[in-house]
C-alpha atoms as a PDB file:
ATOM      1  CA  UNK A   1     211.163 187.236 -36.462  1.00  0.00           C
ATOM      2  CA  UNK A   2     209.244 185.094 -33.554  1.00  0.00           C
ATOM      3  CA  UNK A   3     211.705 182.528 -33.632  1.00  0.00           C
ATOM      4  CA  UNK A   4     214.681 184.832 -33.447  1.00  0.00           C
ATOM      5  CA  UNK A   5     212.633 186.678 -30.326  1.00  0.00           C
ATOM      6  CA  UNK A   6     212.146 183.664 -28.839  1.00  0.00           C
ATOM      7  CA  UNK A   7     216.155 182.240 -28.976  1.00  0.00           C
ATOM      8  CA  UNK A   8     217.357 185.805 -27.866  1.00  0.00           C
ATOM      9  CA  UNK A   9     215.087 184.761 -24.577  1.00  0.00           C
ATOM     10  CA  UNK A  10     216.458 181.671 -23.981  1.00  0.00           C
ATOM     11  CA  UNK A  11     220.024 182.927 -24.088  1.00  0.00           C
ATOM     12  CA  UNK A  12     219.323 185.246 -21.774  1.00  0.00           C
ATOM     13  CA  UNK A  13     218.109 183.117 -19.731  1.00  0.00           C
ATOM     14  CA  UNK A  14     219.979 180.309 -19.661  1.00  0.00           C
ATOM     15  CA  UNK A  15     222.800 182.842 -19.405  1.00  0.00           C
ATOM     16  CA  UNK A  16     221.071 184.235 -16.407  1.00  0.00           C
ATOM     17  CA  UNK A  17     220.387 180.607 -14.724  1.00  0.00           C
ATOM     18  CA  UNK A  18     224.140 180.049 -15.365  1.00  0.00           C
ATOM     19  CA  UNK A  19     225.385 183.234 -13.148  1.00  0.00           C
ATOM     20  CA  UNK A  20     222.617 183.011 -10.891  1.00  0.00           C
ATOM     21  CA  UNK A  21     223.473 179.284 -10.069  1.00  0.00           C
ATOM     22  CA  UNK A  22     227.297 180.138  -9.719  1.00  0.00           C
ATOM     23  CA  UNK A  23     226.817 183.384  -7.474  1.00  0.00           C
ATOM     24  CA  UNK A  24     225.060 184.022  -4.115  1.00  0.00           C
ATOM     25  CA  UNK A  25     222.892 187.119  -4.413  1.00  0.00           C
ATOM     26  CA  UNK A  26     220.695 188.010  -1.558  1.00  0.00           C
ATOM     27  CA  UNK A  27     216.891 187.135  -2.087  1.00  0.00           C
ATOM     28  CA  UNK A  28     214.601 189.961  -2.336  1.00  0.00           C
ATOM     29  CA  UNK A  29     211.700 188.652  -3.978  1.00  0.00           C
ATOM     30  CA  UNK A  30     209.125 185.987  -3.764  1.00  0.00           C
ATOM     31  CA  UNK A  31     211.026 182.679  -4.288  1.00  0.00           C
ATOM     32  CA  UNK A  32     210.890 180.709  -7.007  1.00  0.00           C
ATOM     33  CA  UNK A  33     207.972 178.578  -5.749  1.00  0.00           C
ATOM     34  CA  UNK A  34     205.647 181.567  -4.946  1.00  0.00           C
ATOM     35  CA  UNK A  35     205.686 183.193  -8.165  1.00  0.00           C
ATOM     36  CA  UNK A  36     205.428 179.806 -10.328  1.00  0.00           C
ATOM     37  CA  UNK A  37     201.962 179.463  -7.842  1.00  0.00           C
ATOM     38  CA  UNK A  38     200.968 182.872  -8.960  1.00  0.00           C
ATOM     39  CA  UNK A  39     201.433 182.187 -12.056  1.00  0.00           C
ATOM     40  CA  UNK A  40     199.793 178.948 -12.472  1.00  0.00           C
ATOM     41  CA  UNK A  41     196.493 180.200 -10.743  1.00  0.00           C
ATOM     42  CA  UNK A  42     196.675 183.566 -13.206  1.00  0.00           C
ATOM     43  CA  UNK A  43     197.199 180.574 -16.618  1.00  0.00           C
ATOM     44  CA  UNK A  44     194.625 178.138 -14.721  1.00  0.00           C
ATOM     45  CA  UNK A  45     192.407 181.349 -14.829  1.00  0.00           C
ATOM     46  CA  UNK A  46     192.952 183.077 -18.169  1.00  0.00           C
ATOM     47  CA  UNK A  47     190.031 183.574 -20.770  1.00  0.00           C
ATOM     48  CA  UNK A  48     190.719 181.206 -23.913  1.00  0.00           C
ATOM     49  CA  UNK A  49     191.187 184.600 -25.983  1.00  0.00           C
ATOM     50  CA  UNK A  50     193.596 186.044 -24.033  1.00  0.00           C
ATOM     51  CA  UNK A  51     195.479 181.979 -23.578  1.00  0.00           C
ATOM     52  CA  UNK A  52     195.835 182.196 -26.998  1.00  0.00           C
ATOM     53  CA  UNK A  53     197.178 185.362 -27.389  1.00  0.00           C
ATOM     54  CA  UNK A  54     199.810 184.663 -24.791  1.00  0.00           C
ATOM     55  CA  UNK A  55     200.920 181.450 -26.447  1.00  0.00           C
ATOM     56  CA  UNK A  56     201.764 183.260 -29.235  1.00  0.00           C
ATOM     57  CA  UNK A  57     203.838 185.961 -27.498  1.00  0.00           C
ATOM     58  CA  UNK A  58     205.554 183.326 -25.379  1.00  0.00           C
ATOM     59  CA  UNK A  59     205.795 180.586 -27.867  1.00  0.00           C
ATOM     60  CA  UNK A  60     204.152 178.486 -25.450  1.00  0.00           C
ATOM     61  CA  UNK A  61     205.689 179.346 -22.575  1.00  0.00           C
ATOM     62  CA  UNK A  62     203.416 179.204 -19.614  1.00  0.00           C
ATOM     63  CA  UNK A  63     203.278 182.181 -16.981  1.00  0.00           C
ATOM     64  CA  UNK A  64     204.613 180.374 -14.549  1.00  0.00           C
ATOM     65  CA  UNK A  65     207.834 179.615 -16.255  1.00  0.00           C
ATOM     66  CA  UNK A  66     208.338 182.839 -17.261  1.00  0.00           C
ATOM     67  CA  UNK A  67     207.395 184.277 -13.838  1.00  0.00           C
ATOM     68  CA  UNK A  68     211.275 183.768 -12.444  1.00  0.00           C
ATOM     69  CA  UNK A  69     212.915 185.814 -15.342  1.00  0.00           C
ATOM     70  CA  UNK A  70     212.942 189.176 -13.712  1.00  0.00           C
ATOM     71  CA  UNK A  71     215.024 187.123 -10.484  1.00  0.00           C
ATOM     72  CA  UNK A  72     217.130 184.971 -12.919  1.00  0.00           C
ATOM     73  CA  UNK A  73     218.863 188.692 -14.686  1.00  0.00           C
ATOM     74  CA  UNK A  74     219.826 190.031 -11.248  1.00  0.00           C
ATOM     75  CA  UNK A  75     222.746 188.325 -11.805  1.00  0.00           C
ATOM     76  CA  UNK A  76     223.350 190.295 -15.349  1.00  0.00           C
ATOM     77  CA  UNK A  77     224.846 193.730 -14.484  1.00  0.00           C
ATOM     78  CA  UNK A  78     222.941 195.324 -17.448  1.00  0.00           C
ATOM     79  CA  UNK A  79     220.007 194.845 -15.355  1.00  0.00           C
ATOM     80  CA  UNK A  80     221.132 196.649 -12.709  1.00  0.00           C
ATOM     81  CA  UNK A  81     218.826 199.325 -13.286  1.00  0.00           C
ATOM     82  CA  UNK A  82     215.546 196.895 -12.854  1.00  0.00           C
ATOM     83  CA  UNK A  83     216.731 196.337  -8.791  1.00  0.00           C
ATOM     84  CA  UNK A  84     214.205 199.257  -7.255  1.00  0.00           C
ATOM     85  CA  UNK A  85     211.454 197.931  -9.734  1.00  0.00           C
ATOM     86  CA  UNK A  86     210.928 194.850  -7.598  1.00  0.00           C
ATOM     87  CA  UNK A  87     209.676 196.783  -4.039  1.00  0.00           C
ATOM     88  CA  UNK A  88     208.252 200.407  -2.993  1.00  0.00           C
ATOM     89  CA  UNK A  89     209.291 202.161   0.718  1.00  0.00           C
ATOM     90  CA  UNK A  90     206.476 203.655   2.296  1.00  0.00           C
ATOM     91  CA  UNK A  91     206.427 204.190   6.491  1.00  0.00           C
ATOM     92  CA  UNK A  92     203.321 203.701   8.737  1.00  0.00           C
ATOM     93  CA  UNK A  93     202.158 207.160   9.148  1.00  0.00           C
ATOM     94  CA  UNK A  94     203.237 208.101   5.158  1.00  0.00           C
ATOM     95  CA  UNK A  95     200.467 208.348   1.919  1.00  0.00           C
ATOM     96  CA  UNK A  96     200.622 207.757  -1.190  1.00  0.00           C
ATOM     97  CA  UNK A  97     200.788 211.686  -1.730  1.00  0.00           C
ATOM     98  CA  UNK A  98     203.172 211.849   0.657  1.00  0.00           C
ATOM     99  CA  UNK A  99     205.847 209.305   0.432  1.00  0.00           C
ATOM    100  CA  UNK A 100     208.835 210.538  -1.928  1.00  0.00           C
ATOM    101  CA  UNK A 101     208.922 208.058  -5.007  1.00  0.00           C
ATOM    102  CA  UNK A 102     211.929 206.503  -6.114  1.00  0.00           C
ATOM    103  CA  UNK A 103     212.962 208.685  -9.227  1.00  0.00           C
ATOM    104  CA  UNK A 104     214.957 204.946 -10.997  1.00  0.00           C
ATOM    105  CA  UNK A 105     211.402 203.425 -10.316  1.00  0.00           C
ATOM    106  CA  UNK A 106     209.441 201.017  -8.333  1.00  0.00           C
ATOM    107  CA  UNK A 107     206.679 198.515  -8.030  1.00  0.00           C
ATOM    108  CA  UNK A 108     203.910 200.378  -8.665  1.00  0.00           C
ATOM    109  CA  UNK A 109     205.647 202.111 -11.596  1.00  0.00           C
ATOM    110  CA  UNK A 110     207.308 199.114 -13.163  1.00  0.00           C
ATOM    111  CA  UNK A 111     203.492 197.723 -13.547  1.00  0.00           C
ATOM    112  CA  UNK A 112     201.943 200.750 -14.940  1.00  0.00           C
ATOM    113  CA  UNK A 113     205.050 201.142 -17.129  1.00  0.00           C
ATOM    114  CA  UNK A 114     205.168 197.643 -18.518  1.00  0.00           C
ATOM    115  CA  UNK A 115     201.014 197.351 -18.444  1.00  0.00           C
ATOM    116  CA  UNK A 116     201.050 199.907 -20.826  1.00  0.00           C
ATOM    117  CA  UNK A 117     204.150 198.343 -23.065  1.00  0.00           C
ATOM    118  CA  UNK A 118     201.556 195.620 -23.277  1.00  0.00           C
ATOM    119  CA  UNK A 119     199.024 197.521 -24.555  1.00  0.00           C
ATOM    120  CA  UNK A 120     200.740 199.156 -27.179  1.00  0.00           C
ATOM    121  CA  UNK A 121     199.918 197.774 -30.634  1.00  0.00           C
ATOM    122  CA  UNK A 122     203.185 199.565 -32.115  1.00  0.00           C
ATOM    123  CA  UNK A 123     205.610 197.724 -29.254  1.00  0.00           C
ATOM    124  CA  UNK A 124     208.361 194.836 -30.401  1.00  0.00           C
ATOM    125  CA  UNK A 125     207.670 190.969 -29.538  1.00  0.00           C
ATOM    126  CA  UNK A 126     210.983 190.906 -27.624  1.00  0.00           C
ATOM    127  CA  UNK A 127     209.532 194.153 -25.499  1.00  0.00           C
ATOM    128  CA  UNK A 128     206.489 192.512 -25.308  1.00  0.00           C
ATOM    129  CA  UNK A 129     207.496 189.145 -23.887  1.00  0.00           C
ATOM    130  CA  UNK A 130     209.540 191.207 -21.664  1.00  0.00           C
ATOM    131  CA  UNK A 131     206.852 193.226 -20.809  1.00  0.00           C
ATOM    132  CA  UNK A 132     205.005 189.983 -20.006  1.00  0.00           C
ATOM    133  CA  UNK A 133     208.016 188.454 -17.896  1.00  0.00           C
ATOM    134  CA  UNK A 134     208.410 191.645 -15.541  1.00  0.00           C
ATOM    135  CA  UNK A 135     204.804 192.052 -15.170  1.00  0.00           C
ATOM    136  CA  UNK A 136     203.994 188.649 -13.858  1.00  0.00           C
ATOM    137  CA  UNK A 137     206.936 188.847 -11.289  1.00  0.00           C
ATOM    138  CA  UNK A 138     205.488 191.940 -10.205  1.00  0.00           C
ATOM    139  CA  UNK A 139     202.395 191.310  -9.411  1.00  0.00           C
ATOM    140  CA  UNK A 140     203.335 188.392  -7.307  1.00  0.00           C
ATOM    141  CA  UNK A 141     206.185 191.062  -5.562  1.00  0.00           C
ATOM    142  CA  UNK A 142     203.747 193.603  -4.603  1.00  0.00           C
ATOM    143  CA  UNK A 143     201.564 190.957  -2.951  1.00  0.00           C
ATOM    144  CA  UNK A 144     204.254 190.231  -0.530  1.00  0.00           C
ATOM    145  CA  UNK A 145     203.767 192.334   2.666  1.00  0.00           C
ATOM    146  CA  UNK A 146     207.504 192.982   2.974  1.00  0.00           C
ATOM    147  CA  UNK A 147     207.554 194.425  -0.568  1.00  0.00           C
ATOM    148  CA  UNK A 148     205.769 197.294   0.293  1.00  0.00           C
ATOM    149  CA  UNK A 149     207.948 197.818   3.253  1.00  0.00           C
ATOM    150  CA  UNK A 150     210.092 200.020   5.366  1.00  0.00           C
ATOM    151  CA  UNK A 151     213.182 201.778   4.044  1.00  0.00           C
ATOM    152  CA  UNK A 152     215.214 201.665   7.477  1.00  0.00           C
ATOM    153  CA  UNK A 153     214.936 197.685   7.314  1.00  0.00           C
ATOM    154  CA  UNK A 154     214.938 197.336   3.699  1.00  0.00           C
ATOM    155  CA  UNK A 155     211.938 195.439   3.707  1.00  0.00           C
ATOM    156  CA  UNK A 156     212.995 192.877   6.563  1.00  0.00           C
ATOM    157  CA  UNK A 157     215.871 191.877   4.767  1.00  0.00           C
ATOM    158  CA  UNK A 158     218.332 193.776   7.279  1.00  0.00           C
ATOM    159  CA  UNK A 159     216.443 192.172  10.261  1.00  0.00           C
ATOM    160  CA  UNK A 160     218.762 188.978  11.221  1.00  0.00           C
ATOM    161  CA  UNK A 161     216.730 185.975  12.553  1.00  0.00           C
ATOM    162  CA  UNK A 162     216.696 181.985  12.618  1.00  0.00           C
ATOM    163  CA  UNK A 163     214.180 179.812  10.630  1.00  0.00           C
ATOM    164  CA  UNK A 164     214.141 176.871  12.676  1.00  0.00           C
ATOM    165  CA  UNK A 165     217.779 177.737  14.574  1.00  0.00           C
ATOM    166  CA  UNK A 166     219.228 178.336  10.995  1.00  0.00           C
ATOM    167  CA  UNK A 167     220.603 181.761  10.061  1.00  0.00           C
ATOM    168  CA  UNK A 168     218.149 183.976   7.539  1.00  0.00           C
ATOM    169  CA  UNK A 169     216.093 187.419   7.678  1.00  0.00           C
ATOM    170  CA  UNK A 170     213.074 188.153   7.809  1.00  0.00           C
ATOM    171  CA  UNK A 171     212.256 189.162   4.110  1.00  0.00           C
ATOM    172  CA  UNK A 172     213.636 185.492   3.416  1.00  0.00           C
ATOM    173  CA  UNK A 173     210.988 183.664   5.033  1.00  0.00           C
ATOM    174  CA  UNK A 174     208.165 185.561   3.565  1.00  0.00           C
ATOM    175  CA  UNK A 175     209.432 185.146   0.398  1.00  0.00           C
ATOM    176  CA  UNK A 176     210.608 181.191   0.522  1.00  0.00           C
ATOM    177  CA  UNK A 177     210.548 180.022   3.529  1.00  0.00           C
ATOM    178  CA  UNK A 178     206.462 179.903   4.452  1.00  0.00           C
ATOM    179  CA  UNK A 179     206.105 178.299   1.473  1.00  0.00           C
ATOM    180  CA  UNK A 180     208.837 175.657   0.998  1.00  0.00           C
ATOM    181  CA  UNK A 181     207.691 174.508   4.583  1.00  0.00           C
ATOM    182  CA  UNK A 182     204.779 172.564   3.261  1.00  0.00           C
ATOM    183  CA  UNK A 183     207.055 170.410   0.645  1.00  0.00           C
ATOM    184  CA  UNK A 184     204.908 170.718  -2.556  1.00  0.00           C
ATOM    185  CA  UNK A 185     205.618 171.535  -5.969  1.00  0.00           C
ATOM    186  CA  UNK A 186     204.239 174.732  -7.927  1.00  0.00           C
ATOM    187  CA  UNK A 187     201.545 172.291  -9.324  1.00  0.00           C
ATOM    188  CA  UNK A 188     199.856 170.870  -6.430  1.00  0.00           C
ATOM    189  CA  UNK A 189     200.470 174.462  -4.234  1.00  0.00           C
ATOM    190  CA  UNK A 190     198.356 176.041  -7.151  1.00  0.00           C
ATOM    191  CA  UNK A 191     196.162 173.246  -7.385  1.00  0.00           C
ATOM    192  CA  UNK A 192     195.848 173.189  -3.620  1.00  0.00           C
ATOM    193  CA  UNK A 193     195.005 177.403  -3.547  1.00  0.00           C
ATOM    194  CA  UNK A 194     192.788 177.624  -6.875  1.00  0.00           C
ATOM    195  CA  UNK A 195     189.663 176.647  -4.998  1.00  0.00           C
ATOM    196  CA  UNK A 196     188.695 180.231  -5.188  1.00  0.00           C
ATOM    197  CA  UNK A 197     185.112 180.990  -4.575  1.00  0.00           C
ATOM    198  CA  UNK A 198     183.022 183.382  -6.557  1.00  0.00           C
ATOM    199  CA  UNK A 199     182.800 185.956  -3.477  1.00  0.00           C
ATOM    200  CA  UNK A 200     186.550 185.812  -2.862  1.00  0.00           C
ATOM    201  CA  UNK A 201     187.015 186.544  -6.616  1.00  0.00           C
ATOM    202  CA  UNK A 202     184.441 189.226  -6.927  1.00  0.00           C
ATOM    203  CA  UNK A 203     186.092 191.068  -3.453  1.00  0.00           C
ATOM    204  CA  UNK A 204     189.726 190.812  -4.661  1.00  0.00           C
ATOM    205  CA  UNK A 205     189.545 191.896  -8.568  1.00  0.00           C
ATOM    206  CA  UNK A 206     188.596 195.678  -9.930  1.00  0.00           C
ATOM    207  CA  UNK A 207     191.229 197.204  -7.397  1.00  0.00           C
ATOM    208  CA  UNK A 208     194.124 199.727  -8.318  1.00  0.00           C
ATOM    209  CA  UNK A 209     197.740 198.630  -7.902  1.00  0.00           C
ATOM    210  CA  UNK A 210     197.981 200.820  -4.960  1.00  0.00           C
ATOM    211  CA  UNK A 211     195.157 199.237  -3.732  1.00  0.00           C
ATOM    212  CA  UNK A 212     197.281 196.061  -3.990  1.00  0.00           C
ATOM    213  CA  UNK A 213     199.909 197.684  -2.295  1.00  0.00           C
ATOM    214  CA  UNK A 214     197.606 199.374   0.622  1.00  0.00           C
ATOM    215  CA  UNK A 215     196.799 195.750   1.685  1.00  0.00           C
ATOM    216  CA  UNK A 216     200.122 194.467   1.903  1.00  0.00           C
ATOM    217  CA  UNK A 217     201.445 197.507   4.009  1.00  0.00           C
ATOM    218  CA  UNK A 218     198.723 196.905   6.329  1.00  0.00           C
ATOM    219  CA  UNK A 219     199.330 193.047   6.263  1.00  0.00           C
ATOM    220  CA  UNK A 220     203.424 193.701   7.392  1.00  0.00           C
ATOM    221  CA  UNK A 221     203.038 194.892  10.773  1.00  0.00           C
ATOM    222  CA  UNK A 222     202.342 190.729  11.414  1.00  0.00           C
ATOM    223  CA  UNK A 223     205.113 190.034  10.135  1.00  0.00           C
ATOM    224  CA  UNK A 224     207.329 191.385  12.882  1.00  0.00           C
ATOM    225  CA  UNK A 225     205.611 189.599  15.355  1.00  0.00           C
ATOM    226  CA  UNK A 226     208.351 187.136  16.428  1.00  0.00           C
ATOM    227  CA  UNK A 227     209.539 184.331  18.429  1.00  0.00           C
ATOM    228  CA  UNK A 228     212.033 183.665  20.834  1.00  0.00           C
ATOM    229  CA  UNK A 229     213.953 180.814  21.932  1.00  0.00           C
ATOM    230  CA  UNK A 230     215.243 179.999  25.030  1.00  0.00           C
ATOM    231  CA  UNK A 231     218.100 182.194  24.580  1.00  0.00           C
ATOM    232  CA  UNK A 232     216.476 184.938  23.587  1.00  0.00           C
ATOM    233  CA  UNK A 233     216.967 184.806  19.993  1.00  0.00           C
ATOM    234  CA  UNK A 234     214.333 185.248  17.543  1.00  0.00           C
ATOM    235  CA  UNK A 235     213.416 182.177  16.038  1.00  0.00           C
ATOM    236  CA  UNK A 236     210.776 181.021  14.079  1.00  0.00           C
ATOM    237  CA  UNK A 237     209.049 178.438  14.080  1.00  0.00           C
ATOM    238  CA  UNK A 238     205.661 176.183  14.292  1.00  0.00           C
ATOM    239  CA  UNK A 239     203.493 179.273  15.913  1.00  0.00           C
ATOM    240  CA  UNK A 240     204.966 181.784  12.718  1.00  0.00           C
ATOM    241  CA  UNK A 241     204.078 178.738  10.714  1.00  0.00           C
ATOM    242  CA  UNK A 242     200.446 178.573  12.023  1.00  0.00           C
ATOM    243  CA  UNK A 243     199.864 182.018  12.194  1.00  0.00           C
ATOM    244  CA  UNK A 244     200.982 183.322   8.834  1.00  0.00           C
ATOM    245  CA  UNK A 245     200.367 180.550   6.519  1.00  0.00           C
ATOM    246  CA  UNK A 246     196.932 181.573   5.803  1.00  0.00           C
ATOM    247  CA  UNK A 247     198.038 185.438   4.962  1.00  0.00           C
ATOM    248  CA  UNK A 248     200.978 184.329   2.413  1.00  0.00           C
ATOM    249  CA  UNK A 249     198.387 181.832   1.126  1.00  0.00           C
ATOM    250  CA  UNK A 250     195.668 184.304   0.665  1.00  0.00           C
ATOM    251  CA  UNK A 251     197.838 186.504  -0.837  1.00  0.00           C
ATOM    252  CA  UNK A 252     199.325 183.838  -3.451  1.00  0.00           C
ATOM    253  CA  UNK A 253     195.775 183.536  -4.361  1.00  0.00           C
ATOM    254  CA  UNK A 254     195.256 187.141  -4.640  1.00  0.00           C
ATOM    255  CA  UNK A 255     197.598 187.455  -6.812  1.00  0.00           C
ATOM    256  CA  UNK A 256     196.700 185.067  -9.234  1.00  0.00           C
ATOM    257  CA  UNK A 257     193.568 185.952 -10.078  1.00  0.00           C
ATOM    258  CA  UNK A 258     194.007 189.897  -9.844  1.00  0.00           C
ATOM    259  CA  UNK A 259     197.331 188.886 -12.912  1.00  0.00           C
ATOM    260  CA  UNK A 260     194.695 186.948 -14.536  1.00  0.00           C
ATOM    261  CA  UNK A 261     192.053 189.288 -14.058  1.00  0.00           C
ATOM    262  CA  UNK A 262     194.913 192.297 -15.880  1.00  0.00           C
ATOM    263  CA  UNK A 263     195.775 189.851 -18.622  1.00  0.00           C
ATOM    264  CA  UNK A 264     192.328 188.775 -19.576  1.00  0.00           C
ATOM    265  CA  UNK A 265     191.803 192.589 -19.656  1.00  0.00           C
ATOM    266  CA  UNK A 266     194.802 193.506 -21.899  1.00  0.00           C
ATOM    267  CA  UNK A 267     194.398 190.458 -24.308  1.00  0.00           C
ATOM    268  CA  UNK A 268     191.785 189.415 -24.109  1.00  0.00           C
END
């Protein structure tokens, strides 16, 4: 039964990596890079109990390998349905009560949904891993600022701009671009971020997922703070660099140990 879970996942996602390598889809979610961090600081910071348990669900799979799968089936139409599970709208002057909820789903949903999948003693392996998969991408997702952004921009993504005079948007460079400018892998990134002290950990963890969500919506209005060059186009570069480093980094770090704080909780 376990082995035939586990091949079923790696024909889907090979057949995934296939499509997605052969087709340009827009990017609207943290990049690769930023969710294999997340998901290296979550595994670097997992109880041995709930490791173990894990490794059996994943057949030894780490977190952050599995952390991509919810990007690598955008490119599988069956999936289609799993798009609004990646963000939530919500405007400046709207609540929690107030905002109208996407009735296919979103962030704050998808985790509750799938938190709960993990819980359940009477669930599947393959809805389990799945579970697992989607839940580690969305943790990382909601700890993006522009994932938790505003419907009229689709979370930056609509908002045209250069990355050092080369064409993107906006929700681009928060997912990829901040972090592929400093040229490490997922390894030494994570390595680099897990020195987490004891009063950073004890201020981030116990918080609710809209919590989570609360602090990136009041983290985007930075993130439309751009530059210009000397034709007036907004470009970005060193000064964005400087400035916002620090936030996506914090927030990487966030991340990790509020997905390792869940998991310890639900396996452990």
């Amino acid at each position: 039964m376990k082995s035939s879970v586990l091949l079923n996942n790696m024909l889907l996602l090979a057949g995934s990596v296939f499509i997605s390598l052969t087709l340009s889809t827009p990017a609207e979610a943290f990049g690769q890079l930023g969710h294999r961090i997340v998901g290296q600081i979550a595994q670097d910071n997992l109880i041995p109990k709930a490791q173990q348990k894990i490794n059996q669900l994943t057949d030894g799979e780490s977190l952050a390998q599995i952390s991509t799968w919810a990007d690598e089936i955008r490119s599988d139409k069956t999936w289609d349905r799993a798009a609004p599970w990646h963000y939530i709208s919500i405007e400046d002057d709207e609540t929690w009560q107030s905002v109208k909820r996407n009735p296919d789903g979103d962030i704050i949903e998808s985790l509750q949904r799938f938190e709960k999948v993990l819980k359940n003693p009477k669930a599947s392996q393959q809805d389990k891993w799945q579970a697992l998969a989607f839940y580690v991408h969305f943790v990382g997702d909601i700890h993006q600022p522009l994932h938790v952004g505003h419907s009229h921009d689709k979370g930056g993504n609509t908002i045209k701009i250069k990355w050092f005079g080369d064409d993107t948007n906006l929700h681009t460079v928060w997912d990829s671009k901040l972090i592929e400018q400093q040229q490490l892998s997922y390894t030494e990134y994570s390595h680099f971020l897990n020195r987490i002290t004891d009063k950073q950990r004890t201020l981030w963890v116990g918080k609710s997922y809209f919590q989570w969500a609360d602090e990136s919506k009041q983290l985007r209005e930075n993130t439309y703070q751009l530059e210009k060059n000397y034709q007036g186009e907004d470009d970005l570069r060193f000064h964005y660099v400087f400035i916002n480093t620090p936030i996506i980094e914090q927030r990487l770090q966030q991340a990790g140990i509020r997905l390792a704080e869940k998991l310890n909780a639900i396996f452990g």
